[in-house]
N, C-alpha and C. Protein backbone atom coordinates (compact mmCIF):
# COMPACT_ATOMS: atom_id res chain seq x y z
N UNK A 1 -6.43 16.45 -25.49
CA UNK A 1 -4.98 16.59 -25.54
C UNK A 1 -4.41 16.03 -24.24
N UNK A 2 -3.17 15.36 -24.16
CA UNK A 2 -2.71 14.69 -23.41
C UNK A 2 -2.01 16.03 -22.43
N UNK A 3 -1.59 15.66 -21.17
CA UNK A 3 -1.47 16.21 -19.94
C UNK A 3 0.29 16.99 -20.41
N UNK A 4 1.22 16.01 -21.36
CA UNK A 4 2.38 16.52 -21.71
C UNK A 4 2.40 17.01 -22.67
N UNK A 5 1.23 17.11 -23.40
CA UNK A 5 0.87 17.55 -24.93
C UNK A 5 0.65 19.49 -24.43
N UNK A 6 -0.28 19.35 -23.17
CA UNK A 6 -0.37 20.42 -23.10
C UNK A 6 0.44 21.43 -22.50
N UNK A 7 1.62 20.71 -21.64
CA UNK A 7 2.32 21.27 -21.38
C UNK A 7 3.78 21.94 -22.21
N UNK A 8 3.73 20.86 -23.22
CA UNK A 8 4.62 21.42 -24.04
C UNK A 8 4.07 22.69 -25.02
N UNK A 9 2.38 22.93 -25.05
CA UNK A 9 2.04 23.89 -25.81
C UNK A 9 2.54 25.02 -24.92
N UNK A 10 2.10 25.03 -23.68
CA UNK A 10 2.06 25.81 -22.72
C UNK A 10 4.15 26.34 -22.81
N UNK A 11 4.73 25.78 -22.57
CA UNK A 11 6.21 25.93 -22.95
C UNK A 11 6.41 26.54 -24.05
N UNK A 12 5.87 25.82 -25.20
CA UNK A 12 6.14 26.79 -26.45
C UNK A 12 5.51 28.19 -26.43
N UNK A 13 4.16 28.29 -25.73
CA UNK A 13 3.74 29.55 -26.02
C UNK A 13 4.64 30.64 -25.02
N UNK A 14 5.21 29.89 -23.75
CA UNK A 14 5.91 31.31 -23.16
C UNK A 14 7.11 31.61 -23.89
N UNK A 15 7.58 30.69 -24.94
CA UNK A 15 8.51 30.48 -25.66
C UNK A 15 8.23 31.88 -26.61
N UNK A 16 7.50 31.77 -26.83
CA UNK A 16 7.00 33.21 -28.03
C UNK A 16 6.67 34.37 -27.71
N UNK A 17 6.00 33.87 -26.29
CA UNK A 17 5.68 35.07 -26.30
C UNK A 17 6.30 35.94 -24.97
N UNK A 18 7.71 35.69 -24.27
CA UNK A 18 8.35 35.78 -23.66
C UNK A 18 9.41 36.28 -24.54
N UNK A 19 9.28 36.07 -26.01
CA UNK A 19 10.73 36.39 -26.73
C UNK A 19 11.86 35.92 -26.15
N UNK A 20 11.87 34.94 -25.95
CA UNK A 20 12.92 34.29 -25.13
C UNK A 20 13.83 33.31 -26.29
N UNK A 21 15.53 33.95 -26.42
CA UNK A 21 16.60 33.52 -26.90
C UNK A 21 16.33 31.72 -26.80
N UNK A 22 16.71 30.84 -27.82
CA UNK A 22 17.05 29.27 -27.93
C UNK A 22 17.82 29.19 -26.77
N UNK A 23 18.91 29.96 -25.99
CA UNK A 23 19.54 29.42 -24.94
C UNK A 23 18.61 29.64 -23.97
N UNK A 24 17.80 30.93 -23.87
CA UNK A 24 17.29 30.85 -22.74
C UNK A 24 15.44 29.58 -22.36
N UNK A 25 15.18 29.41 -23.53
CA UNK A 25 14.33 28.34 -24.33
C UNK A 25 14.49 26.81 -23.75
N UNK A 26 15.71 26.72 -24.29
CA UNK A 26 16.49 25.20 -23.98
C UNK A 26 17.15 25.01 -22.65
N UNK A 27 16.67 26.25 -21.50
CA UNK A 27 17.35 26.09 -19.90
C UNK A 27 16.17 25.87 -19.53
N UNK A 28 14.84 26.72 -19.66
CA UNK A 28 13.46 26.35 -19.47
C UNK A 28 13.14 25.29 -19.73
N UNK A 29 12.96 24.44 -20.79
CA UNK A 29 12.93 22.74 -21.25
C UNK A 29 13.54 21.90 -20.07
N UNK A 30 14.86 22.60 -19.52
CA UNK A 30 15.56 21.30 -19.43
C UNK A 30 15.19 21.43 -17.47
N UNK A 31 15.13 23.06 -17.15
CA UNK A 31 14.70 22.90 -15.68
C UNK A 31 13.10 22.50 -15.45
N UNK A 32 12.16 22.62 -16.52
CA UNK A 32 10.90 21.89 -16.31
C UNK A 32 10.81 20.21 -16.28
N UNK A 33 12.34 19.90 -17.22
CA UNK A 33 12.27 18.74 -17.63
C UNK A 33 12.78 17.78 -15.72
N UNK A 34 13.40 18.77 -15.40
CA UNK A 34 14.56 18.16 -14.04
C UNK A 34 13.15 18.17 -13.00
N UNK A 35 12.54 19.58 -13.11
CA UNK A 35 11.34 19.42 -12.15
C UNK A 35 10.12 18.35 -12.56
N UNK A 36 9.94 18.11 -13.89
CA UNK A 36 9.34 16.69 -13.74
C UNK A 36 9.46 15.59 -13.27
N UNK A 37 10.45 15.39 -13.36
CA UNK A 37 11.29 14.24 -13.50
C UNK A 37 11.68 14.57 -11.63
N UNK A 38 11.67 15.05 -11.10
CA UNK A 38 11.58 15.05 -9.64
C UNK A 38 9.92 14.75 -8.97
N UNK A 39 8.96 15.32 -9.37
CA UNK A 39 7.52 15.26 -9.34
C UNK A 39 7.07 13.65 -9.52
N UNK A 40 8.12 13.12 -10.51
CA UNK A 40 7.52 11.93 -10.75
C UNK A 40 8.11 10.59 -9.59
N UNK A 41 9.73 11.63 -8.98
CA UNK A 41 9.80 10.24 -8.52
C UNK A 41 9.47 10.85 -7.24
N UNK A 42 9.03 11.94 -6.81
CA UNK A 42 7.90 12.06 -5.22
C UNK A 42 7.30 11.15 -5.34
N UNK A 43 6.15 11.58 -6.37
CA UNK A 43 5.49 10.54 -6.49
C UNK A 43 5.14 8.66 -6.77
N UNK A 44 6.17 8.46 -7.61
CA UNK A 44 6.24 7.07 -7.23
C UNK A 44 7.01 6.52 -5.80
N UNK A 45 7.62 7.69 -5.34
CA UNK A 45 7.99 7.32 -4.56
C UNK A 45 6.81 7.02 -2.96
N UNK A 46 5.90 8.01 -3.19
CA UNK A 46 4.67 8.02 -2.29
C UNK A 46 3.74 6.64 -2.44
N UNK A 47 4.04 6.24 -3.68
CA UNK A 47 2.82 5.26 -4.11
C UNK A 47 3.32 4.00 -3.64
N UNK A 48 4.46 4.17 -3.52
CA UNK A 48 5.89 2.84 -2.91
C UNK A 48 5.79 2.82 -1.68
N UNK A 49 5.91 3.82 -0.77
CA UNK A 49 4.98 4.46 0.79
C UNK A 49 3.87 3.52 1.25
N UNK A 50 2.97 3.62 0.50
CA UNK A 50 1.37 3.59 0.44
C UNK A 50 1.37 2.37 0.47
N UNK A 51 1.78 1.79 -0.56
CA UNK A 51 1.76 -0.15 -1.07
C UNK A 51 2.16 -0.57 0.20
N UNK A 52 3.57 -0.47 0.58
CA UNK A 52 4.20 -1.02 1.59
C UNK A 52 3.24 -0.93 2.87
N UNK A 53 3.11 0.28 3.18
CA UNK A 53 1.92 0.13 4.45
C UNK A 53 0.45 -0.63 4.27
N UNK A 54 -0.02 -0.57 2.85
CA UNK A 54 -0.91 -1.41 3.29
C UNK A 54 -0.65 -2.97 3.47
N UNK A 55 0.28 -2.95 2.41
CA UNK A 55 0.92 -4.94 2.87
C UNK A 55 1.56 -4.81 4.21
N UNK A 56 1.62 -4.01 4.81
CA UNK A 56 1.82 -4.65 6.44
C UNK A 56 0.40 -4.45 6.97
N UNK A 57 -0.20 -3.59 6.85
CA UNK A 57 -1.39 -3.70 7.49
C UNK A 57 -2.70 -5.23 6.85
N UNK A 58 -2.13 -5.55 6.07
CA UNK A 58 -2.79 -6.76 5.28
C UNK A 58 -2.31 -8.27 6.07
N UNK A 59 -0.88 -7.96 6.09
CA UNK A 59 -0.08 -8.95 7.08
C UNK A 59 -0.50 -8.85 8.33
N UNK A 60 -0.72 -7.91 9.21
CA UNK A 60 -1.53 -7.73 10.24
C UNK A 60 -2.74 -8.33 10.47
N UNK A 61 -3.57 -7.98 9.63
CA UNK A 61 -4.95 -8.53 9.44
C UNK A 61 -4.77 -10.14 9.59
N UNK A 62 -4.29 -10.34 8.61
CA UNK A 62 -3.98 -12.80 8.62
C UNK A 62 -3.44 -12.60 9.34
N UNK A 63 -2.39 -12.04 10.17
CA UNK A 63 -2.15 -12.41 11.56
C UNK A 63 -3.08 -12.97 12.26
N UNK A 64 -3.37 -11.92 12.49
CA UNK A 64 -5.17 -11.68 13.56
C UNK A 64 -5.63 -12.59 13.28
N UNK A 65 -6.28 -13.00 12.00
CA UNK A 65 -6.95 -14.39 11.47
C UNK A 65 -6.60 -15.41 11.93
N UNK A 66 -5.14 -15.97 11.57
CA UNK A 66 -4.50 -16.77 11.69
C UNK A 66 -4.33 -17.26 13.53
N UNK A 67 -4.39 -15.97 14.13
CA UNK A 67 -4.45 -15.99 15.93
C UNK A 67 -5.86 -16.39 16.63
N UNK A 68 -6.78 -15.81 15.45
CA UNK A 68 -8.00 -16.21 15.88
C UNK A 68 -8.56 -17.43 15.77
N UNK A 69 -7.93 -18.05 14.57
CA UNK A 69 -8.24 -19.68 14.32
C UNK A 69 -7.54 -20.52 15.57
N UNK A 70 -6.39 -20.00 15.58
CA UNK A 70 -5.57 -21.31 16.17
C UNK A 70 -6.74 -20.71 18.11
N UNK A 71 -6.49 -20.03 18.16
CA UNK A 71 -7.29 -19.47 19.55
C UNK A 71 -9.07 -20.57 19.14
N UNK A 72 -9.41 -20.60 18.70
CA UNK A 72 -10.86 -21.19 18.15
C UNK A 72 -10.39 -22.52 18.73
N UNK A 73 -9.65 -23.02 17.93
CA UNK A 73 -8.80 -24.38 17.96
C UNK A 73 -8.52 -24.64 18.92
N UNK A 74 -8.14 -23.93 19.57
CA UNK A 74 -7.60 -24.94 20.84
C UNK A 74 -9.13 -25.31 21.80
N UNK A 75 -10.03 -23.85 21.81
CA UNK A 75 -11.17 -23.37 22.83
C UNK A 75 -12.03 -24.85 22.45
N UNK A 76 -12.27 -25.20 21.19
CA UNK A 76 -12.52 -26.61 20.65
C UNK A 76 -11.96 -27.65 21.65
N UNK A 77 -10.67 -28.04 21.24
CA UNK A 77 -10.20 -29.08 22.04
C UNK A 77 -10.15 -28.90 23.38
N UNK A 78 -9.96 -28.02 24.25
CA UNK A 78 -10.19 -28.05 25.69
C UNK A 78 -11.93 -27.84 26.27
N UNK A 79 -12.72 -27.79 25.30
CA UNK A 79 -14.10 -28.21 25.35
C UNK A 79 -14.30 -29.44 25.28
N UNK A 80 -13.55 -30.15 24.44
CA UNK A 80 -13.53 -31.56 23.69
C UNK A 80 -13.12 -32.12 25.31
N UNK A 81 -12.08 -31.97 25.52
CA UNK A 81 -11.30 -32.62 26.73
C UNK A 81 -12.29 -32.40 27.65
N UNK A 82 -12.77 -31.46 28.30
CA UNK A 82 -13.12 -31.31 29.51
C UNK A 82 -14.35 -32.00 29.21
N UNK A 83 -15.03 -32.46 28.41
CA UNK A 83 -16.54 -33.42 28.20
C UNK A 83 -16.13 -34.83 28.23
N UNK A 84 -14.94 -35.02 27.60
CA UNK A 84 -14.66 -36.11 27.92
C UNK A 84 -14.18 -37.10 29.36
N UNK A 85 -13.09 -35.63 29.76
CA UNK A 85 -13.08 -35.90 31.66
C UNK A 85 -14.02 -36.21 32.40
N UNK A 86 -15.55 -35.75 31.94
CA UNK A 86 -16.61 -35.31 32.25
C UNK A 86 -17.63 -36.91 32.28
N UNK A 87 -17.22 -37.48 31.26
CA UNK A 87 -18.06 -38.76 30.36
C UNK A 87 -17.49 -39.46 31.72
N UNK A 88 -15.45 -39.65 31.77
CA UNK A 88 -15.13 -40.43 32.61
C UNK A 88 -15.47 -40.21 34.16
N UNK A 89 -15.70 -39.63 34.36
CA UNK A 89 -16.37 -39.08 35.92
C UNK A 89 -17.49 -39.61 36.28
N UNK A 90 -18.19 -39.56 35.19
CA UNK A 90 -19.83 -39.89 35.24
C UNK A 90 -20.09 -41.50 34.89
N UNK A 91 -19.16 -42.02 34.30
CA UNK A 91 -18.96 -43.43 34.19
C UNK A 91 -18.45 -43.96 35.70
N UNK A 92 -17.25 -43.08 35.94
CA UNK A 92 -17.14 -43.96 37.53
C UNK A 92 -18.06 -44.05 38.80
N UNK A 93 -18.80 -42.93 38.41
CA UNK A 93 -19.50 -42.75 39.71
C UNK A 93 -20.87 -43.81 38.89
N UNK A 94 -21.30 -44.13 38.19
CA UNK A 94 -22.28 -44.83 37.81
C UNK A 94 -22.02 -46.34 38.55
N UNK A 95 -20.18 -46.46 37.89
CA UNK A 95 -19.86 -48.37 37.72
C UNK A 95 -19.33 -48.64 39.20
């Protein structure tokens, strides 16, 4: 049985066995219905929370990546350069 299946048994049975008047019946329905319906948007509202922080913490991360490449990149080319300063140095002092 489904999660609202059982709750509506659960409703009907205090329904009976509460002897509880159609007006007082149909205020129970409608304040379980208001407290659902609040429960649900906590909760999507938490799950909206959750998403959002991890897509910044995801954006964070390729940051980092993205800082670490270009940082790689350069450590490359100023290796590159300084061997090459290096070639010309060693050429002059040869010629």
């Amino acid at each position: 049985m489904a999660v609202k299946g059982f709750q509506q048994a659960l409703l009907d049975d205090i329904k009976t066995q509460g002897e509880l008047k159609q007006q007082q019946a149909d205020w129970l329905m409608k304040e379980h219905a208001k407290n659902q319906a609040a429960l649900e948007k906590l909760y999507d509202d938490e799950i909206t929370r959750q998403r959002v922080l991890l897509e910044e913490k995801l954006e964070k991360r390729r940051a980092l990546v993205d800082g670490n490449n270009l940082a790689e990149e350069h450590d490359r080319e100023t290796e590159d350069m300084m061997i090459g300063q290096q070639l010309v140095i060693l050429k002059k002092d040869k010629g």
